[in-house]
Protein backbone atom coordinates (compact mmCIF):
# COMPACT_ATOMS: atom_id res chain seq x y z
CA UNK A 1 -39.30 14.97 -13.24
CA UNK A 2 -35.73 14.43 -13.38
CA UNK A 3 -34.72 14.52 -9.74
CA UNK A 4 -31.55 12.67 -8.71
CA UNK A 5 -31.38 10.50 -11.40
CA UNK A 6 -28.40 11.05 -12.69
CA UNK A 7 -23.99 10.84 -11.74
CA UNK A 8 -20.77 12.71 -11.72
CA UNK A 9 -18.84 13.22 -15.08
CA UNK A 10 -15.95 13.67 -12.80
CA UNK A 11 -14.63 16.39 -15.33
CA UNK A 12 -13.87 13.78 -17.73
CA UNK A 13 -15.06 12.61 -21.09
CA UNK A 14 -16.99 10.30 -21.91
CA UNK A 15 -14.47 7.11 -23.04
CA UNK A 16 -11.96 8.88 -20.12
CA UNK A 17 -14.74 8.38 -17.71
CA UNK A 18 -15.40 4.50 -18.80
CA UNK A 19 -11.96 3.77 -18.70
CA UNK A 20 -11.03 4.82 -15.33
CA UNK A 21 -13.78 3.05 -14.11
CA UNK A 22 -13.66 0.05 -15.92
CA UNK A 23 -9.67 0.08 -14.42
CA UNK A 24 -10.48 1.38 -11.24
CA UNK A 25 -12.99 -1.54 -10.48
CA UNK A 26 -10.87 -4.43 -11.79
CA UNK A 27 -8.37 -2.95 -9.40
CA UNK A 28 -10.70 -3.25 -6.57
CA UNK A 29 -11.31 -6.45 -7.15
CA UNK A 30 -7.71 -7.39 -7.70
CA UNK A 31 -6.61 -5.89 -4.55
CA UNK A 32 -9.96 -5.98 -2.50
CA UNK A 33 -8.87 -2.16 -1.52
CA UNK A 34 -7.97 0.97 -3.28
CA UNK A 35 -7.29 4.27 -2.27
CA UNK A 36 -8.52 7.11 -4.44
CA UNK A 37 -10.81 10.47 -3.77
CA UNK A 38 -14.29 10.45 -2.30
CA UNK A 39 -16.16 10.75 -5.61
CA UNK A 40 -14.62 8.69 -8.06
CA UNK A 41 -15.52 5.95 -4.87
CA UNK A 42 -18.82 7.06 -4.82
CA UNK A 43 -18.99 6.53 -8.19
CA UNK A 44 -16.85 3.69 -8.42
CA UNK A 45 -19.37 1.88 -5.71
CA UNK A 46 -22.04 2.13 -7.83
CA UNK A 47 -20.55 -0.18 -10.39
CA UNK A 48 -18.93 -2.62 -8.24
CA UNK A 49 -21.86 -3.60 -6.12
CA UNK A 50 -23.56 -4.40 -9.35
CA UNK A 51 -21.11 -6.87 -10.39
CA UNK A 52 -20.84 -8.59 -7.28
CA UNK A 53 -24.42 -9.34 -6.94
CA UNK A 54 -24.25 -10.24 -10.68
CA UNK A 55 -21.60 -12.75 -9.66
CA UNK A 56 -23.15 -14.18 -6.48
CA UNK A 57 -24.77 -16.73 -9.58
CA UNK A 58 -22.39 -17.98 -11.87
CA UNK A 59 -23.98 -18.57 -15.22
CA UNK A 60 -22.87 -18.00 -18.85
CA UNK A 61 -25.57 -14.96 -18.97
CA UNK A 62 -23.76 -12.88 -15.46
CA UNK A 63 -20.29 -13.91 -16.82
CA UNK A 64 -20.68 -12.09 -20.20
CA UNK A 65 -22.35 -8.98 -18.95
CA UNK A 66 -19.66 -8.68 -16.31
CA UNK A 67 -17.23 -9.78 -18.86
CA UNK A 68 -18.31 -6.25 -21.09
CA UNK A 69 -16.56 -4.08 -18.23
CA UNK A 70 -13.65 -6.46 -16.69
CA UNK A 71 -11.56 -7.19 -19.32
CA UNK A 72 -9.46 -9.65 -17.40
CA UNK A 73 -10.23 -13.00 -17.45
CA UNK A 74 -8.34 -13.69 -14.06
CA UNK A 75 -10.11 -11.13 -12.28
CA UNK A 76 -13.53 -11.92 -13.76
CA UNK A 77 -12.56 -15.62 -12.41
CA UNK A 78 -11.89 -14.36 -9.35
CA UNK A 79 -14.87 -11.94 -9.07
CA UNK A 80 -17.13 -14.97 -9.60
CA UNK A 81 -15.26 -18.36 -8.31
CA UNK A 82 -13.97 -16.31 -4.78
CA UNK A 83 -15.56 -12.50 -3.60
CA UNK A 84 -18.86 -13.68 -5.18
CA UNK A 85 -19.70 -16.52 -2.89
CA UNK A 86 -17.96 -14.89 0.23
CA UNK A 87 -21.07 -12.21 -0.78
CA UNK A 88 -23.96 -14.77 -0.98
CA UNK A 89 -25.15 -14.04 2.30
CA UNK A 90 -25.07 -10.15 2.22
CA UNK A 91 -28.29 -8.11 0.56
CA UNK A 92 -25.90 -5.65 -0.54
CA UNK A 93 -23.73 -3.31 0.67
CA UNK A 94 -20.96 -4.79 -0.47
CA UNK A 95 -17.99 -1.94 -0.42
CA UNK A 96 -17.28 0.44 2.05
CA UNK A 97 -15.24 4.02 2.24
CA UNK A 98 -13.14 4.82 5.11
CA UNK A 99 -11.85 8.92 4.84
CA UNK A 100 -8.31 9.14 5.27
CA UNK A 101 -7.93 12.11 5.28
CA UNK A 102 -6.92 15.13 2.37
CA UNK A 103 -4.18 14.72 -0.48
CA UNK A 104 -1.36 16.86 0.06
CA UNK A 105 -1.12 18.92 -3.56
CA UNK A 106 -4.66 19.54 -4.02
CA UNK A 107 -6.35 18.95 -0.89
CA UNK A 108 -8.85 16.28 -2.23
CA UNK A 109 -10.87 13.96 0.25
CA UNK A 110 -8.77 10.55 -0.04
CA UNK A 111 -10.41 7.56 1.10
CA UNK A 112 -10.40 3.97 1.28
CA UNK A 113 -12.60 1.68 -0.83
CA UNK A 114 -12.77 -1.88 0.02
CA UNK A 115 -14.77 -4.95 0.15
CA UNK A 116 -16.53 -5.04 3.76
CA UNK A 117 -15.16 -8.88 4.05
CA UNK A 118 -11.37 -7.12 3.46
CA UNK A 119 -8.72 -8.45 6.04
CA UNK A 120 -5.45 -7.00 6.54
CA UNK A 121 -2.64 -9.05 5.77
CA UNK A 122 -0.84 -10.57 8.96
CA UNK A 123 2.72 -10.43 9.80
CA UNK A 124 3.63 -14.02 7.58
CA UNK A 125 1.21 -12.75 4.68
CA UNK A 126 2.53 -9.34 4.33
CA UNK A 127 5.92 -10.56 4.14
CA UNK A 128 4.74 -13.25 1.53
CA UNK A 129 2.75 -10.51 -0.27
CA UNK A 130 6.66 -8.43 -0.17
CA UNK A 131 8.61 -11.57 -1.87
CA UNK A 132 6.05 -11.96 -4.64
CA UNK A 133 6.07 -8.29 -5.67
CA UNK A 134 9.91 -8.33 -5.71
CA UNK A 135 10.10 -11.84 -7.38
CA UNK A 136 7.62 -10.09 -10.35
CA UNK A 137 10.05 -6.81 -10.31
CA UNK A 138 13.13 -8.90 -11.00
CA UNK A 139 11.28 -10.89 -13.59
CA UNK A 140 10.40 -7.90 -15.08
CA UNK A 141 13.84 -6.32 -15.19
């Protein structure tokens, strides 16, 4: 039998599907929170939790398999020299989704996704946060 063994295509093809995913999930590790709809989280989930239990041991062998979907090398650092010992101590569950609510156009279910270690930024770190991104804009102008 067949029974729920399966996922959602997300109306997509098949390289459209990877792509987003392989993008959406080195965001989530960039930013340690996204915002998107319910099931490209749901889906999303299932491919970050992998990697972060892959990354809880740092060897050559978890670094290359990781490596095949995250395409940046300072996020891949990140994913194993930072969120991958903050995770040592968990089993799992690694990510959670927090419903904010529905998107105004098409009336989608928007949530959160984030690492369950994920603190806000504090008064001093948001405004930090605020100078970098306009110190990159001007650099980029």
């Amino acid at each position: 039998m067949n029974h729920r063994n399966g996922f959602n295509p997300l109306s997509r093809t098949t390289a459209h599907r990877r792509a987003m995913s392989r993008n959406m999930v080195t965001s989530l590790f960039r930013f340690e929170r996204i915002t998107t709809t319910s099931s490209k989280a749901k889906e999303i989930r299932k491919y970050a939790e992998k990697m972060i239990t892959r990354s809880k041991e740092d060897s050559v062998h978890n670094r290359r398999i990781v490596a095949k979907f995250i395409q940046d090398e300072k996020i891949l650092n990140k994913l194993f020299t930072e969120i991958g010992p903050r995770m040592k101590e968990r089993n799992g569950g690694y990510t959670r989704i927090l419903k904010i609510g529905f998107r105004q156009g098409d009336a989608a279910d928007v949530v959160i996704l984030e690492l369950v270690d994920y603190k806000l930024p504090t008064g001093e770190e948001a405004e930090e946060t605020e100078k970098k991104s306009k110190k990159a804009k001007a650099a980029a102008e």
